[in-house]
C-alpha atoms as a PDB file:
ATOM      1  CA  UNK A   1       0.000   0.000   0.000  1.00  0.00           C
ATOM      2  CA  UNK A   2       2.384   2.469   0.533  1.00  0.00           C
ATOM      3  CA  UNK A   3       1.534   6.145   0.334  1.00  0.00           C
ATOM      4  CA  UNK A   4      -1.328   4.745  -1.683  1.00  0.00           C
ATOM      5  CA  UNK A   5      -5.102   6.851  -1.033  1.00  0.00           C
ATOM      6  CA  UNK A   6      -7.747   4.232  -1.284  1.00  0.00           C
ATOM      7  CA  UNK A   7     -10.181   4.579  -3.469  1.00  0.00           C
ATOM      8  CA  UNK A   8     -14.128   4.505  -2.055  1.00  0.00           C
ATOM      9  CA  UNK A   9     -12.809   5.556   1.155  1.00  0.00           C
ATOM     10  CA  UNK A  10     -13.000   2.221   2.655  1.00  0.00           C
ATOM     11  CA  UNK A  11     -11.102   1.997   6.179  1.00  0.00           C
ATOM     12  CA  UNK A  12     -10.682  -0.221   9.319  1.00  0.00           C
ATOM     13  CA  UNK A  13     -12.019   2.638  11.455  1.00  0.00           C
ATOM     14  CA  UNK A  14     -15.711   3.782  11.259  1.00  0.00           C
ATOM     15  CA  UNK A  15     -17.332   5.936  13.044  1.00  0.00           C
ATOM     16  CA  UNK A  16     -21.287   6.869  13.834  1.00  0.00           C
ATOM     17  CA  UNK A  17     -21.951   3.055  13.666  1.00  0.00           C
ATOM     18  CA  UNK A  18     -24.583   1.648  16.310  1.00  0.00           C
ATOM     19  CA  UNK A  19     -23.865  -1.861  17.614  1.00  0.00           C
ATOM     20  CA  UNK A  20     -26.950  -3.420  16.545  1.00  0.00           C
ATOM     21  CA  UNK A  21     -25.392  -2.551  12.999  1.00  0.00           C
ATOM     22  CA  UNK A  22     -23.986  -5.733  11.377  1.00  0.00           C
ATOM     23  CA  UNK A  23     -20.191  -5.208   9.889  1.00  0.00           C
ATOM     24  CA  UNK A  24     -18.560  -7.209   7.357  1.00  0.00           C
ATOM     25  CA  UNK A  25     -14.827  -7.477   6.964  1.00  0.00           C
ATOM     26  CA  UNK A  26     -13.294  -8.539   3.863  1.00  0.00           C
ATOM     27  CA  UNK A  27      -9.737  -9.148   5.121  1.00  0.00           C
ATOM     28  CA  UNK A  28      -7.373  -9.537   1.951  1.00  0.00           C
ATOM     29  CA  UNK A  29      -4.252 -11.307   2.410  1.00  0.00           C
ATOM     30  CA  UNK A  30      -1.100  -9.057   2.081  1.00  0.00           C
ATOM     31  CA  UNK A  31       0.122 -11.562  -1.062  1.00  0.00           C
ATOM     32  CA  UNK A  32      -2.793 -10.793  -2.774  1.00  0.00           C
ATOM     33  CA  UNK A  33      -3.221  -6.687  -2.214  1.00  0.00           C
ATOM     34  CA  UNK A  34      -2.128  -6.051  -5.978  1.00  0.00           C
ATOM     35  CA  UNK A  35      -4.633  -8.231  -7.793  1.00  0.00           C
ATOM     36  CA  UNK A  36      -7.825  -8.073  -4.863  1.00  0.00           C
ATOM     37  CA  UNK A  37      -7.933  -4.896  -3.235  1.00  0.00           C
ATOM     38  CA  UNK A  38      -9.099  -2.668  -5.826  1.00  0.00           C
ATOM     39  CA  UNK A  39     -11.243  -5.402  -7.480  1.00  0.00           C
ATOM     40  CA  UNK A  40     -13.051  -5.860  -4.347  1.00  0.00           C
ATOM     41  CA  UNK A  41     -13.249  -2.285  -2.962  1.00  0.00           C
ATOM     42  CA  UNK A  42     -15.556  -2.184  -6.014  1.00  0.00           C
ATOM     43  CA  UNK A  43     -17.180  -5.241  -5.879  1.00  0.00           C
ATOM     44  CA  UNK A  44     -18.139  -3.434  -2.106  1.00  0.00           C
ATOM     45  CA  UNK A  45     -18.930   0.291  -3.159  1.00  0.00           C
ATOM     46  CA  UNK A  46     -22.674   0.014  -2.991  1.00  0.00           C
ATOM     47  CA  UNK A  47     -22.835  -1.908   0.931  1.00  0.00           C
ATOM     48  CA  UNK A  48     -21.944   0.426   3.225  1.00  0.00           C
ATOM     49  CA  UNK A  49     -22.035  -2.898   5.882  1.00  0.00           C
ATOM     50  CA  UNK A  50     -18.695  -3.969   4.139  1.00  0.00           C
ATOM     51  CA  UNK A  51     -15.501  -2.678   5.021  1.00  0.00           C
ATOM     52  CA  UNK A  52     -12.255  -3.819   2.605  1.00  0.00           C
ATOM     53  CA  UNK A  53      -9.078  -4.526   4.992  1.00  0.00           C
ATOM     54  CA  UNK A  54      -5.409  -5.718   3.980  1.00  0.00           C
ATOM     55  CA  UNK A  55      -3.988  -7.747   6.462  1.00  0.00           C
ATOM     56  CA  UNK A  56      -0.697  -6.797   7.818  1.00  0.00           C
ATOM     57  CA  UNK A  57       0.080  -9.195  10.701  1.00  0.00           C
ATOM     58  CA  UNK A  58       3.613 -10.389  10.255  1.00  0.00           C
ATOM     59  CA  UNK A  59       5.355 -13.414  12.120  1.00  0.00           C
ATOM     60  CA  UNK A  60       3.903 -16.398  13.541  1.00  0.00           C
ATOM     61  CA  UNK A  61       0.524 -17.506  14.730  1.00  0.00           C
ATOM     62  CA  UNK A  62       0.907 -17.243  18.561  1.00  0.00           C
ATOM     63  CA  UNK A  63      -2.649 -18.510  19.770  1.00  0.00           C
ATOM     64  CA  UNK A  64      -1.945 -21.945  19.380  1.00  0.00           C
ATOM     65  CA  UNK A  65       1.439 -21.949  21.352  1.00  0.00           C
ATOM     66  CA  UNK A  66      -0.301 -20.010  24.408  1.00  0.00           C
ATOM     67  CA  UNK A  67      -3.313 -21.961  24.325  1.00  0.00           C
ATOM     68  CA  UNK A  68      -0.721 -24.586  24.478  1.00  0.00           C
ATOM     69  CA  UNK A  69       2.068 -23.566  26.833  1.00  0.00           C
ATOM     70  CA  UNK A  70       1.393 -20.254  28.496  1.00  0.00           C
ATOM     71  CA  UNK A  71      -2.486 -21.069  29.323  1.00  0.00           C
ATOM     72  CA  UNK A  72      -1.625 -24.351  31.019  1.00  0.00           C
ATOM     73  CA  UNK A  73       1.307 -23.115  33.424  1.00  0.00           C
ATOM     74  CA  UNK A  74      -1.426 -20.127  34.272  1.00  0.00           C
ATOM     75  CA  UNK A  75      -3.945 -21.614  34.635  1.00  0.00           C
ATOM     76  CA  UNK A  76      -5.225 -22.398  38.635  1.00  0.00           C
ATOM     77  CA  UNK A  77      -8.317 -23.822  40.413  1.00  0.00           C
ATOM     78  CA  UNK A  78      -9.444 -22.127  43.160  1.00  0.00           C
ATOM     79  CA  UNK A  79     -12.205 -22.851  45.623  1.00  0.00           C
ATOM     80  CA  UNK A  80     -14.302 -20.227  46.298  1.00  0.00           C
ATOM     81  CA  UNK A  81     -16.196 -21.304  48.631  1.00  0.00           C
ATOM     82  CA  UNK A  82     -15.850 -20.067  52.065  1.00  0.00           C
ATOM     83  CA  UNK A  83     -13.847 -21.388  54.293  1.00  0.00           C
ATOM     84  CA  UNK A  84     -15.445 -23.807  57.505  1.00  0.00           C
ATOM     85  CA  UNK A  85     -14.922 -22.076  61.015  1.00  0.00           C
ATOM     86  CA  UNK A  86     -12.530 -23.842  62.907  1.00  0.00           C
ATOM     87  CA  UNK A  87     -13.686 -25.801  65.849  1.00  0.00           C
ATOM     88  CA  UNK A  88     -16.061 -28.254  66.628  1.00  0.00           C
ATOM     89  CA  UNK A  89     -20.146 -27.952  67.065  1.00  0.00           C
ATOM     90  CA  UNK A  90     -22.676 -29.382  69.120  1.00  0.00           C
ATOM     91  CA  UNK A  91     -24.901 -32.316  67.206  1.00  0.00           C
ATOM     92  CA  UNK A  92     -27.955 -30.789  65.418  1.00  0.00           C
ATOM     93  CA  UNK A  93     -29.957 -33.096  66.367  1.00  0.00           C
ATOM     94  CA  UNK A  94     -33.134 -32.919  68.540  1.00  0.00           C
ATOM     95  CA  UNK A  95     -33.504 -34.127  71.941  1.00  0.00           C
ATOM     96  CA  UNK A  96     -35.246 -38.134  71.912  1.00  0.00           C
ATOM     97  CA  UNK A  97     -37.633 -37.237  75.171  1.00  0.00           C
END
């Protein structure tokens, strides 16, 4: 992309939307930004519901290797509950008269 102005003014960032509005992304992949983009900026131009987007993450998928790693050394179980006084009690019981 560059310095390049994009046409139909299609950005990431909108603003005045309501969030009962529904939003479409069409993410095209970096390796493909010279034959899609433009091609489907204009395929878009008439929904104003779709918003065109070049991906630009770089490096390697992390979820999988915190989901992995990471997540299991973090993870703890706790018990919430409350803790029993200490001591002993008298029986519940009723009196047998």
């Amino acid at each position: 992309m560059g310095g390049r102005r994009r046409r139909g003014g299609r950005s990431g960032v909108r603003r005045g939307r309501s969030y009962s509005e529904i939003v479409i992304f069409c993410v095209i992949p970096r390796e493909l930004e010279a034959d899609l983009y433009e091609k489907m900026v204009d395929y878009y131009k008439d929904n104003p519901n779709v918003t065109v987007i070049i991906d630009r993450r770089e490096g390697p998928d992390r979820r999988h290797e915190r989901a992995e790693s990471a997540a299991k050394e973090q993870r703890t179980t706790r018990d919430r509950r409350r803790a029993r006084a200490a001591g002993t009690f008298l029986d519940t019981d009723p009196p047998t008269d």
